[in-house]
Every structure is written in structure tokens, then in C-alpha cells.
PDB file of N, CA and C in Angstrom:
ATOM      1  N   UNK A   1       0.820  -1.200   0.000  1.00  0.00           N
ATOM      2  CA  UNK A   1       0.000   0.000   0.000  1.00  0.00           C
ATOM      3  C   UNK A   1       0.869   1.272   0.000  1.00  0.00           C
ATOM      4  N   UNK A   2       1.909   1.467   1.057  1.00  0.00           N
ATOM      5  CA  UNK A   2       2.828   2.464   0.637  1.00  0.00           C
ATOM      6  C   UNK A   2       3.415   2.606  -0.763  1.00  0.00           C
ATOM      7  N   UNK A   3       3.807   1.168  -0.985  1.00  0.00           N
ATOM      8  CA  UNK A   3       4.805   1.887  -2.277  1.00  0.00           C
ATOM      9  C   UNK A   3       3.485   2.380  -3.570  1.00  0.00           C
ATOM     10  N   UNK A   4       2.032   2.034  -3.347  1.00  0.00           N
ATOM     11  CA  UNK A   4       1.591   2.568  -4.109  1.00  0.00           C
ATOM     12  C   UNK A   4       0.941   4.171  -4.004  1.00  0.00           C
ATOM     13  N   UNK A   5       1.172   3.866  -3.037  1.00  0.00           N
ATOM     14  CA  UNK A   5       0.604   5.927  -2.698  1.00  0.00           C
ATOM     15  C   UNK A   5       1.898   6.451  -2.847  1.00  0.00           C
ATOM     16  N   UNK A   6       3.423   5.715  -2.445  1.00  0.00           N
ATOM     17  CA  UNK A   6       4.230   6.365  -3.008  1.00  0.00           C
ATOM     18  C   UNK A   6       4.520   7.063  -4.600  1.00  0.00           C
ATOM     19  N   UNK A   7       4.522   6.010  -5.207  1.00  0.00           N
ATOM     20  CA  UNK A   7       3.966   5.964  -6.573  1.00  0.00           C
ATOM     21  C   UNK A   7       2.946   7.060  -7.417  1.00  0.00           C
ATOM     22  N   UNK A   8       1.614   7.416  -6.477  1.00  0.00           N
ATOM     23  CA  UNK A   8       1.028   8.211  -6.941  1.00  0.00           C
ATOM     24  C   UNK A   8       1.581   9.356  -6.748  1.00  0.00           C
ATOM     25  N   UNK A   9       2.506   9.793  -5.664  1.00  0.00           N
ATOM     26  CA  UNK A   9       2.688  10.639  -5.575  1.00  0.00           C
ATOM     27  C   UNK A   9       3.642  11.285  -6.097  1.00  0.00           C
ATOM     28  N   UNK A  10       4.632  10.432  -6.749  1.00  0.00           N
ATOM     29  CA  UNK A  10       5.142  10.759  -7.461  1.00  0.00           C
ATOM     30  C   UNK A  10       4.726  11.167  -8.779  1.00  0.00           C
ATOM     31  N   UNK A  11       3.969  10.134  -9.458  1.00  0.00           N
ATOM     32  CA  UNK A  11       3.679  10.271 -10.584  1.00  0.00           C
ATOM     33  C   UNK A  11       2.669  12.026 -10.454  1.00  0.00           C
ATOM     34  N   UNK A  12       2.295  12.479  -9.654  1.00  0.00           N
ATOM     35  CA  UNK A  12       1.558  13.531  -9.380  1.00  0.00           C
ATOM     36  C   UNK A  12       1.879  14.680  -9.417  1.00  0.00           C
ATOM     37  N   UNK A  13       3.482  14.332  -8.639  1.00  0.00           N
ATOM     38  CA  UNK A  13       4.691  15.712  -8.895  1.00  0.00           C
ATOM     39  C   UNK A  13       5.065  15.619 -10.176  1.00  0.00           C
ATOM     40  N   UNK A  14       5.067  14.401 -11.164  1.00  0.00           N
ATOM     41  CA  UNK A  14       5.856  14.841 -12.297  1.00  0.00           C
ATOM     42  C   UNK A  14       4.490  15.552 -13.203  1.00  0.00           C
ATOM     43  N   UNK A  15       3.366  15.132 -12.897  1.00  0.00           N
ATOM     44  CA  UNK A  15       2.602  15.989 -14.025  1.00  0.00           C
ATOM     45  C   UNK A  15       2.255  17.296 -13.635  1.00  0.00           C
ATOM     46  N   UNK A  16       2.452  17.769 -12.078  1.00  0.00           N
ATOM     47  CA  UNK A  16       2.825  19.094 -11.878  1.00  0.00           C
ATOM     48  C   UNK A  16       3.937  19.722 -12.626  1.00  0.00           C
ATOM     49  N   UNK A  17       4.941  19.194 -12.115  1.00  0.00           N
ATOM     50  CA  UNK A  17       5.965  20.258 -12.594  1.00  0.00           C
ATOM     51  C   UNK A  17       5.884  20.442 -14.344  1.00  0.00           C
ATOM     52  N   UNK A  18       5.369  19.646 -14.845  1.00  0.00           N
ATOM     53  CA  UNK A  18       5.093  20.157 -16.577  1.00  0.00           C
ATOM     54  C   UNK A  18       4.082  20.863 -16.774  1.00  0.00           C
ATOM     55  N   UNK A  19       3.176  21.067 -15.705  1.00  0.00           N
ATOM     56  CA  UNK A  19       1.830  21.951 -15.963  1.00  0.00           C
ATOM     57  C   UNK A  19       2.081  23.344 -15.888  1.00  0.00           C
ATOM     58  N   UNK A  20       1.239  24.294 -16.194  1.00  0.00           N
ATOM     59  CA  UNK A  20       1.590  25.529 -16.368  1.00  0.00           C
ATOM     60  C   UNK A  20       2.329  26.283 -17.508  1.00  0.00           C
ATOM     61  N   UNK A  21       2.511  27.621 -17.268  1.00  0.00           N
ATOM     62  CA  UNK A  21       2.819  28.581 -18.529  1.00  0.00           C
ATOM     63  C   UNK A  21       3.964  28.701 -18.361  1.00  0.00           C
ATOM     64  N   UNK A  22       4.620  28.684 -19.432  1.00  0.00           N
ATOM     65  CA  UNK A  22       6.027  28.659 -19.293  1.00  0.00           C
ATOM     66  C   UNK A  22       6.614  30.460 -19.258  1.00  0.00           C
ATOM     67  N   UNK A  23       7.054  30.987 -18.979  1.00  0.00           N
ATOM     68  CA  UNK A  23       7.581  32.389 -18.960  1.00  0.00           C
ATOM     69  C   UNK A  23       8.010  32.406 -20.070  1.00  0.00           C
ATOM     70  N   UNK A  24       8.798  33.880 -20.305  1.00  0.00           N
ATOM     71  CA  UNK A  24       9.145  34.045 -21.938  1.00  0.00           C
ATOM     72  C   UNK A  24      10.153  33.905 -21.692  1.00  0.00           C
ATOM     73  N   UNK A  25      10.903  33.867 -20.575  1.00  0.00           N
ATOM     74  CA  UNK A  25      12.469  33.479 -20.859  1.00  0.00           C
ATOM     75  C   UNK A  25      12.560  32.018 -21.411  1.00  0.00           C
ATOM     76  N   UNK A  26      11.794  31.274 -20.270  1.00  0.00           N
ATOM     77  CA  UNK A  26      11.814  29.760 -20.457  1.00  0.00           C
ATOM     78  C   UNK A  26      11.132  29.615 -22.139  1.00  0.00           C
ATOM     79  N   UNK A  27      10.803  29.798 -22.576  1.00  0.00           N
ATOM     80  CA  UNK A  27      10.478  29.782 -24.166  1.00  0.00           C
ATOM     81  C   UNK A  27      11.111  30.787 -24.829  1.00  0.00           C
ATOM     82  N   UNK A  28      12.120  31.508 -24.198  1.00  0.00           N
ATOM     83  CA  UNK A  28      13.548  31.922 -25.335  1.00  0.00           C
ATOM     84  C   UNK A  28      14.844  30.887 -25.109  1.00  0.00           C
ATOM     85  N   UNK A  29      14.412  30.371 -24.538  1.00  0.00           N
ATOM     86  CA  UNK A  29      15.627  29.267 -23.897  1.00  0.00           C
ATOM     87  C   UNK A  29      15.154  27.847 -24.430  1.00  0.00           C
ATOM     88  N   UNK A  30      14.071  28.003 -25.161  1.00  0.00           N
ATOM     89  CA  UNK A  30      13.621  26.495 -25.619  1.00  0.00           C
ATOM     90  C   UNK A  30      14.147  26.435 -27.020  1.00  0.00           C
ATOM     91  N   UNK A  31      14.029  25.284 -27.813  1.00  0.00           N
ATOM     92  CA  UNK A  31      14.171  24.755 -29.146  1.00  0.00           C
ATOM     93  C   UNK A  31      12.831  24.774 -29.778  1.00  0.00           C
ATOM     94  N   UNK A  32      11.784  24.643 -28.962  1.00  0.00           N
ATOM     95  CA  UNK A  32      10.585  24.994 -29.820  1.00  0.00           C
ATOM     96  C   UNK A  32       9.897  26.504 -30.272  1.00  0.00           C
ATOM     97  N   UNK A  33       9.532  26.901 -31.351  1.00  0.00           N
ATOM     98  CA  UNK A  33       8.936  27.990 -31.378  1.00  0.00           C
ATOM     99  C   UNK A  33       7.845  28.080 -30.897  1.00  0.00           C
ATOM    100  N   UNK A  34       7.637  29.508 -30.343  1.00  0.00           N
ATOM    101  CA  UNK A  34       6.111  29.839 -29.711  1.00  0.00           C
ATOM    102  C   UNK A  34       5.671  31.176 -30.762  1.00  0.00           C
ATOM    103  N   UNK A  35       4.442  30.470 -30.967  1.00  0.00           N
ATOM    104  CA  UNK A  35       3.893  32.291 -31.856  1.00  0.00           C
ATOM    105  C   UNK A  35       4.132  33.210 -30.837  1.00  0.00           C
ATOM    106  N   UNK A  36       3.507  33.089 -29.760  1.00  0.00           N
ATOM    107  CA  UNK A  36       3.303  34.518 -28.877  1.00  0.00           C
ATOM    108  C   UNK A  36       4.453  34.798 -28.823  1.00  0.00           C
ATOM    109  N   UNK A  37       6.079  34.737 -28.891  1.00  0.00           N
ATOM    110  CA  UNK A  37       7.245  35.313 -28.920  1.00  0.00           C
ATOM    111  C   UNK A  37       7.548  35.732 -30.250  1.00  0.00           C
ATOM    112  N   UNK A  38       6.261  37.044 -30.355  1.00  0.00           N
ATOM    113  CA  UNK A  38       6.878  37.566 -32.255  1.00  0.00           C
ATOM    114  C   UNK A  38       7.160  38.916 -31.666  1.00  0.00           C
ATOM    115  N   UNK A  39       7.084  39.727 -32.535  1.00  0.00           N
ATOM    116  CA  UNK A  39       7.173  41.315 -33.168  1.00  0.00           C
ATOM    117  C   UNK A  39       6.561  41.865 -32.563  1.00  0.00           C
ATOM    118  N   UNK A  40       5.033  41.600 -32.440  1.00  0.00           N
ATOM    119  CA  UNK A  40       4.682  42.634 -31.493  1.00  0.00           C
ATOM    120  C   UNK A  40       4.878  42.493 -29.441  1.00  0.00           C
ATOM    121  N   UNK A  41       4.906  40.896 -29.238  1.00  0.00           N
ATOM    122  CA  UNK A  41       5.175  41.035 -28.106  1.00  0.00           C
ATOM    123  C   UNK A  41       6.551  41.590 -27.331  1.00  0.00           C
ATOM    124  N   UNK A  42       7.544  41.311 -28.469  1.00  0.00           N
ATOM    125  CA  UNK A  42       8.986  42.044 -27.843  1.00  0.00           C
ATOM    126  C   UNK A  42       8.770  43.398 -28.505  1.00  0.00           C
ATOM    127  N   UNK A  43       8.324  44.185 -29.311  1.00  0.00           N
ATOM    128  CA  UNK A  43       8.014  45.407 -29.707  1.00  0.00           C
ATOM    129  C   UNK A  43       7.713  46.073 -28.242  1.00  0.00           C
ATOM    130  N   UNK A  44       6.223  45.630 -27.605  1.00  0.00           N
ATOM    131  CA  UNK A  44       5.869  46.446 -26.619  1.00  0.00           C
ATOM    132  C   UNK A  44       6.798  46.570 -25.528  1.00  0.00           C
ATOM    133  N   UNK A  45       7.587  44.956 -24.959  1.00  0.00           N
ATOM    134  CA  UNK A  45       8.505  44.983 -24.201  1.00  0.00           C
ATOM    135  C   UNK A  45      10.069  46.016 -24.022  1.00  0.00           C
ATOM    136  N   UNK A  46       9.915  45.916 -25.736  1.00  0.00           N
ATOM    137  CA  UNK A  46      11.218  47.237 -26.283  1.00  0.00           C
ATOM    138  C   UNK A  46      10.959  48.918 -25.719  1.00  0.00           C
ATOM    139  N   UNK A  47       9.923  48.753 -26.008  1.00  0.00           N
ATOM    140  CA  UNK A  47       8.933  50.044 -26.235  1.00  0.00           C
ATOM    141  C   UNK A  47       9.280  50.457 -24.507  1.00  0.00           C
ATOM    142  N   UNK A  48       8.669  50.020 -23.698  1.00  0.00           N
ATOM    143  CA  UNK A  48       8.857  50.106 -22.072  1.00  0.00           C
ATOM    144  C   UNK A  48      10.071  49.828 -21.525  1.00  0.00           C
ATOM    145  N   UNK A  49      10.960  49.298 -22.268  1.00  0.00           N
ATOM    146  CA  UNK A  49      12.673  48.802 -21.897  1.00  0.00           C
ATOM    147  C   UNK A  49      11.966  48.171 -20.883  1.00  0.00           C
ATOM    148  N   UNK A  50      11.768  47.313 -20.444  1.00  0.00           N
ATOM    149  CA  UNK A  50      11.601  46.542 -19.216  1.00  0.00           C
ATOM    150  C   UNK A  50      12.343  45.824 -19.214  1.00  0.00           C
ATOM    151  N   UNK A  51      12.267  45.215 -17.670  1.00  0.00           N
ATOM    152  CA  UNK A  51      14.019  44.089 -17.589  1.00  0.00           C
ATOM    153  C   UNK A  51      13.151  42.805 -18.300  1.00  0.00           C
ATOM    154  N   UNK A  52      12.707  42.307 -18.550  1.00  0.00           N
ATOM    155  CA  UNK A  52      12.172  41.206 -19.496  1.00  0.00           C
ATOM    156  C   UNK A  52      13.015  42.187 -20.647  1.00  0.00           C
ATOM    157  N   UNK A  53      12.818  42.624 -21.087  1.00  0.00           N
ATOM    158  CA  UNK A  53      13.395  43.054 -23.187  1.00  0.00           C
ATOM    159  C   UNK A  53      14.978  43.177 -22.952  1.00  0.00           C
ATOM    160  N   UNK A  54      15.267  43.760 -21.648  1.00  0.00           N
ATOM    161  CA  UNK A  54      17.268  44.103 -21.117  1.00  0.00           C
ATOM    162  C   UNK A  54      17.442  42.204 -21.110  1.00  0.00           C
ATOM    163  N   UNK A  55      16.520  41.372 -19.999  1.00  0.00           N
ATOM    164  CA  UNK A  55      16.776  39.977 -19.823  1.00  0.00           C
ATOM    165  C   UNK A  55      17.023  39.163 -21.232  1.00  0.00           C
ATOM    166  N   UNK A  56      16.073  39.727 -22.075  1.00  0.00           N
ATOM    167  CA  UNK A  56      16.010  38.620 -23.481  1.00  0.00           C
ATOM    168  C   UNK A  56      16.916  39.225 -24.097  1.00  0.00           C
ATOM    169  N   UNK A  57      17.509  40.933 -24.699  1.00  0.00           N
ATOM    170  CA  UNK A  57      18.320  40.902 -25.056  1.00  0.00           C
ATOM    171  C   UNK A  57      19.735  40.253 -24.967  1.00  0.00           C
ATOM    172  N   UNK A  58      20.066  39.917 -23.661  1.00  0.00           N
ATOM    173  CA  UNK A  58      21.539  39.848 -22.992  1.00  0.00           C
ATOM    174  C   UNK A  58      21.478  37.960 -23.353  1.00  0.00           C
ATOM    175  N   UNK A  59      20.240  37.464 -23.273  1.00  0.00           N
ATOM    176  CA  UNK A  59      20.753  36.034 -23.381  1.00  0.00           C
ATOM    177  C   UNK A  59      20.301  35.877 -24.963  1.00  0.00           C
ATOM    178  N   UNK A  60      19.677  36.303 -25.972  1.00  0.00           N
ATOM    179  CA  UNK A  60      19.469  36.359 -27.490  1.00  0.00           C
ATOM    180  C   UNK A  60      20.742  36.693 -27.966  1.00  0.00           C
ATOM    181  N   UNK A  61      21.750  37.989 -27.540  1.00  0.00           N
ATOM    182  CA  UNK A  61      22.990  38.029 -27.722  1.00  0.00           C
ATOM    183  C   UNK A  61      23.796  36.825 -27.832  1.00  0.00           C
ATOM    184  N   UNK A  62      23.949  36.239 -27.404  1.00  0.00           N
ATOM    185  CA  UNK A  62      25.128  34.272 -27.244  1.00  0.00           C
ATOM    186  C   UNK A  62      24.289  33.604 -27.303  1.00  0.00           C
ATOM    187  N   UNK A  63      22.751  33.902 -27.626  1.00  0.00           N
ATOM    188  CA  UNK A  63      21.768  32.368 -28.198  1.00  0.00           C
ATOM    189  C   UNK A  63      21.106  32.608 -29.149  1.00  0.00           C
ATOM    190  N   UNK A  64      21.756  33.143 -30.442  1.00  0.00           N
ATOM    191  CA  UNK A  64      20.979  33.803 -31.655  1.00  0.00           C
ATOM    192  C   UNK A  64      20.566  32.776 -31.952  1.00  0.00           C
ATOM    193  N   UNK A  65      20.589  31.352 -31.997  1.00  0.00           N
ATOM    194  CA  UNK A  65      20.353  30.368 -32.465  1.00  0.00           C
ATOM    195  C   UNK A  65      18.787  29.334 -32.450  1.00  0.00           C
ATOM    196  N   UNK A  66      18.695  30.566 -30.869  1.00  0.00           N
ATOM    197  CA  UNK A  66      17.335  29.789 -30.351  1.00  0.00           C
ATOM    198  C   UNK A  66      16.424  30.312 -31.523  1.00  0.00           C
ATOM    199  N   UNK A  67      15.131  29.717 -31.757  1.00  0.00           N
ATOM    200  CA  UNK A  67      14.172  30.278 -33.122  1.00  0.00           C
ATOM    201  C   UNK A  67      13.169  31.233 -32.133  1.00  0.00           C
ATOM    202  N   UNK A  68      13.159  31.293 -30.757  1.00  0.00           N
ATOM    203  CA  UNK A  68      12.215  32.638 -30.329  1.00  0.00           C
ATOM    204  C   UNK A  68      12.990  33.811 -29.791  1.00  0.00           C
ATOM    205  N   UNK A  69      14.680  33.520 -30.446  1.00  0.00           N
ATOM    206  CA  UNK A  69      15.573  34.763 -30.195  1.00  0.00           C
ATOM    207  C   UNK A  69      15.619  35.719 -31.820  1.00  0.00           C
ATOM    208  N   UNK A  70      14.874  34.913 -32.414  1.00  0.00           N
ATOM    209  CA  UNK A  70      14.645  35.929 -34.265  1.00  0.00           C
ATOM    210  C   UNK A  70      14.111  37.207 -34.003  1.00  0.00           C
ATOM    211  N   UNK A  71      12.762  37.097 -33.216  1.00  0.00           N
ATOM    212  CA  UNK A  71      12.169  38.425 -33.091  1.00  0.00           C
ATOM    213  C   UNK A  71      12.466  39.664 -32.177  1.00  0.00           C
ATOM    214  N   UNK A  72      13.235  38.918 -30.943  1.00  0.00           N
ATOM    215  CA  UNK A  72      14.409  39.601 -30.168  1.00  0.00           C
ATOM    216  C   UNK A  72      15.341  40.847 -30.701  1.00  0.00           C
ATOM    217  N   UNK A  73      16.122  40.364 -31.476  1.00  0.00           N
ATOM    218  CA  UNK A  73      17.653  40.570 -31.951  1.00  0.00           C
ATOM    219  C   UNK A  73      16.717  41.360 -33.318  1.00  0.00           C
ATOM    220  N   UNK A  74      15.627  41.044 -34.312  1.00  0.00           N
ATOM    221  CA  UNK A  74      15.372  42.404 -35.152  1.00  0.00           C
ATOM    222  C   UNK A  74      14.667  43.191 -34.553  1.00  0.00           C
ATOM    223  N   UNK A  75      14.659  43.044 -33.333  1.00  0.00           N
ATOM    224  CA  UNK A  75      13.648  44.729 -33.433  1.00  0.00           C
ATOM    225  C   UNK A  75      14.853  45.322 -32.265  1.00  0.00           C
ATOM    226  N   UNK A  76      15.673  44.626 -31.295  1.00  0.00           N
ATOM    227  CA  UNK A  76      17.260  45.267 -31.305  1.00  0.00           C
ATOM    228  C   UNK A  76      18.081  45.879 -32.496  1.00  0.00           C
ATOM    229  N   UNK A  77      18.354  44.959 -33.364  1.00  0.00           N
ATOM    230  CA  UNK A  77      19.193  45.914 -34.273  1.00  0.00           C
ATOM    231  C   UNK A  77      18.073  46.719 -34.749  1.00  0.00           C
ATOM    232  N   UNK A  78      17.402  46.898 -35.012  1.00  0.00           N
ATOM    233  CA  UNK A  78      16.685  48.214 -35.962  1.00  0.00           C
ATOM    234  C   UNK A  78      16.212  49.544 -34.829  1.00  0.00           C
ATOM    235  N   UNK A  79      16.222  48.748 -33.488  1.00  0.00           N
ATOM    236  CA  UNK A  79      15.945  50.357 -32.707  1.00  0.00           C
ATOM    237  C   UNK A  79      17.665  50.506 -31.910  1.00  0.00           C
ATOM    238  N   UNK A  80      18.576  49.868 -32.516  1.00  0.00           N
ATOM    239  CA  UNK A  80      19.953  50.382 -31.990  1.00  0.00           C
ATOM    240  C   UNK A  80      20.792  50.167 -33.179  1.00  0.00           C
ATOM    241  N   UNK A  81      20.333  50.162 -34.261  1.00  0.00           N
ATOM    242  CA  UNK A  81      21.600  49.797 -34.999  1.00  0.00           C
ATOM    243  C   UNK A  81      22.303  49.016 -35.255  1.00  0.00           C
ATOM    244  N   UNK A  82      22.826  48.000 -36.387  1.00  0.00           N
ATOM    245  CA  UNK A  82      23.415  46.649 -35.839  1.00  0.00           C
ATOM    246  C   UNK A  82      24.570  47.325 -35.878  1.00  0.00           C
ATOM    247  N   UNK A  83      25.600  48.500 -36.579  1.00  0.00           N
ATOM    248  CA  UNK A  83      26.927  48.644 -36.401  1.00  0.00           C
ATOM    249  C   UNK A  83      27.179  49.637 -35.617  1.00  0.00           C
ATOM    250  N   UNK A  84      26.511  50.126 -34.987  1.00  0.00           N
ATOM    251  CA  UNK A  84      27.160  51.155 -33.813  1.00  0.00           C
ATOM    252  C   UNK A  84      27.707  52.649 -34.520  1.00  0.00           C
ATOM    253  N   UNK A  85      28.036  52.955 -36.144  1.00  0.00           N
ATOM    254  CA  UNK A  85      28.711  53.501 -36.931  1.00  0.00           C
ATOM    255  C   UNK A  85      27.955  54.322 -36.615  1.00  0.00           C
ATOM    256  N   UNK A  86      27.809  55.664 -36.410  1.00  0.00           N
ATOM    257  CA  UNK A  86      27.434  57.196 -36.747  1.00  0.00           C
ATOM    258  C   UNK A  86      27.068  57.054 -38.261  1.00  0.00           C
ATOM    259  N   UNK A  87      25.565  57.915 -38.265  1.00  0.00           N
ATOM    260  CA  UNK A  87      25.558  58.283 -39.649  1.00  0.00           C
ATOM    261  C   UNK A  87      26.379  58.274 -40.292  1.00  0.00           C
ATOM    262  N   UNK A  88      26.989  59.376 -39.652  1.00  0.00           N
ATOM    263  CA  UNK A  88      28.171  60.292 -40.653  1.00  0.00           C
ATOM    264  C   UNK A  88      29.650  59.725 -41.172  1.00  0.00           C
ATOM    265  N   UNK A  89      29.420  58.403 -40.281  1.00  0.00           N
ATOM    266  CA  UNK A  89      30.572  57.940 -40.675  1.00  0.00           C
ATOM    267  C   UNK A  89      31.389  58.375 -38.969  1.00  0.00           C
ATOM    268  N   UNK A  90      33.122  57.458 -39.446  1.00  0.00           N
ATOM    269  CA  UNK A  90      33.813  57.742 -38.300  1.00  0.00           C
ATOM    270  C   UNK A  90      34.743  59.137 -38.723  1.00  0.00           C
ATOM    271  N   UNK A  91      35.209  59.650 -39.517  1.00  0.00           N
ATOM    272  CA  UNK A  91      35.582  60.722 -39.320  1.00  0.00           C
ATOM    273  C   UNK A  91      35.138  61.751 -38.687  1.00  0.00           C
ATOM    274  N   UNK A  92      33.765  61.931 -38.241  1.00  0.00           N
ATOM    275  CA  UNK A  92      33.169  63.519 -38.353  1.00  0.00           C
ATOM    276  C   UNK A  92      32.902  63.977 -38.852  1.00  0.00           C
ATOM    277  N   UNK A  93      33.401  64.075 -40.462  1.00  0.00           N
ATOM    278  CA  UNK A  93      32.440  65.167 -41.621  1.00  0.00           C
ATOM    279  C   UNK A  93      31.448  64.809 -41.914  1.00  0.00           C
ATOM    280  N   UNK A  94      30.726  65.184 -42.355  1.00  0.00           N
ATOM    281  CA  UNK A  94      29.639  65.109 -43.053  1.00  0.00           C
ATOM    282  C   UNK A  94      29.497  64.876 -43.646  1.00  0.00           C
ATOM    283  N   UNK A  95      28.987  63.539 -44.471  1.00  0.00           N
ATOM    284  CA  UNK A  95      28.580  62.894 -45.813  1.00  0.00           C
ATOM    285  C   UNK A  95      27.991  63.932 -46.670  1.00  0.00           C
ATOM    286  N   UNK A  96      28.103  64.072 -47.812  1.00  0.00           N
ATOM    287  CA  UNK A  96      27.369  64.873 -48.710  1.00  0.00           C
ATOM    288  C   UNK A  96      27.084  63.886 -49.639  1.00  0.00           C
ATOM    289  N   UNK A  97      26.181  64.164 -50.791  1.00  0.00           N
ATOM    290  CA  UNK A  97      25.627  64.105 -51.766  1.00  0.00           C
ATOM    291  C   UNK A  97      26.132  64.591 -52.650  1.00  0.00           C
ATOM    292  N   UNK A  98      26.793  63.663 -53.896  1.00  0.00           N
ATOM    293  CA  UNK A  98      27.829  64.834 -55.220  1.00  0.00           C
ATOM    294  C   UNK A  98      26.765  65.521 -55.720  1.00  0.00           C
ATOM    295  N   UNK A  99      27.321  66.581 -56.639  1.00  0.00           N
ATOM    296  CA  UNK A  99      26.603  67.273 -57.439  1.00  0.00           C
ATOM    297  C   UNK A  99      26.676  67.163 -58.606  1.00  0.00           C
ATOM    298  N   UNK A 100      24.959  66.735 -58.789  1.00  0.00           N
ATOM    299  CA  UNK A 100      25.229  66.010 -60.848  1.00  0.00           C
ATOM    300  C   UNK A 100      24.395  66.579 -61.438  1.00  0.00           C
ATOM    301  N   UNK A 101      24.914  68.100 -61.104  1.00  0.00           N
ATOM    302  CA  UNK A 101      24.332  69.350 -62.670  1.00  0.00           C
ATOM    303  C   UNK A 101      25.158  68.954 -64.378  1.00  0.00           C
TER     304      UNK A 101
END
């Protein structure tokens, strides 16, 4: 009789611990894709800098690889730039436009 209530109870903790919503880290850290980790949900997160968008940036950085670090890392480079370069270039002058009178 013990080892079978043992038993249940185990088997009880393991279908706990798989139940529930996984956070968005834990599904930037997975191999599976999730829709809800697109464009607009890291958009708004960008939008507010919250430590969730600082958190996913810093681990999307060394896990470009994960497939829910895609939507991460483009809407980083496009609201920072992927090369860091100044408009203008590194000299300082000012780019111009030739003149083709």
C-alpha cells in the first residue's frame, strides 16, 4: 500500500511540474517555437525597456540560435543599430551628396 501511494505521488509531482505557462524566458531558452514570442510582443517589451526586453536581449545576444531569439535581436538591431557607426561615418564630416548638374 505504501509503495503505491508512493507511486502516486510521485507520478503527481511529475505531471505538476510540466503543468503551467512557461515564462518568456523559459520559451527563449527552448528549441521549440512559440507564436506569442513575435514582433509585437517584444516590440511592446522594447517600447517600455523593461528588464524582461534588457533579460532577453543579454541572453538572445550568445543564443541567436534559439528560433524565439529571431524576433528579439530584429527589433534590437533596428531600434539600436546593428553597427554602432554614426551616420556620418567615423571621421566627423559630413557625408554629402555629389553634385550632378
Amino acid at each position: 500500500m505504501q509503495k503505491v501511494m508512493l507511486s502516486l505521488i510521485v507520478i503527481f509531482m511529475l505531471v505538476l511540474s510540466g503543468c503551467g505557462q512557461q515564462t518568456p524566458m523559459q520559451k527563449l531558452q527552448s528549441n521549440e517555437r512559440y507564436d506569442d514570442m513575435n514582433n509585437a510582443f517584444w516590440g511592446k517589451e522594447q517600447e517600455g525597456n523593461t528588464p524582461l526586453w534588457n533579460t532577453g536581449v543579454n541572453y538572445c545576444k550568445g543564443h541567436s540560435e534559439k528560433p524565439n531569439c529571431a524576433p528579439v535581436m530584429e527589433i534590437y538591431v533596428i531600434s539600436n543599430g546593428s553597427t554602432k557607426v554614426p551616420a556620418y561615418g567615423t571621421s566627423g564630416n559630413t557625408l554629402t551628396a555629389p553634385d550632378f548638374k
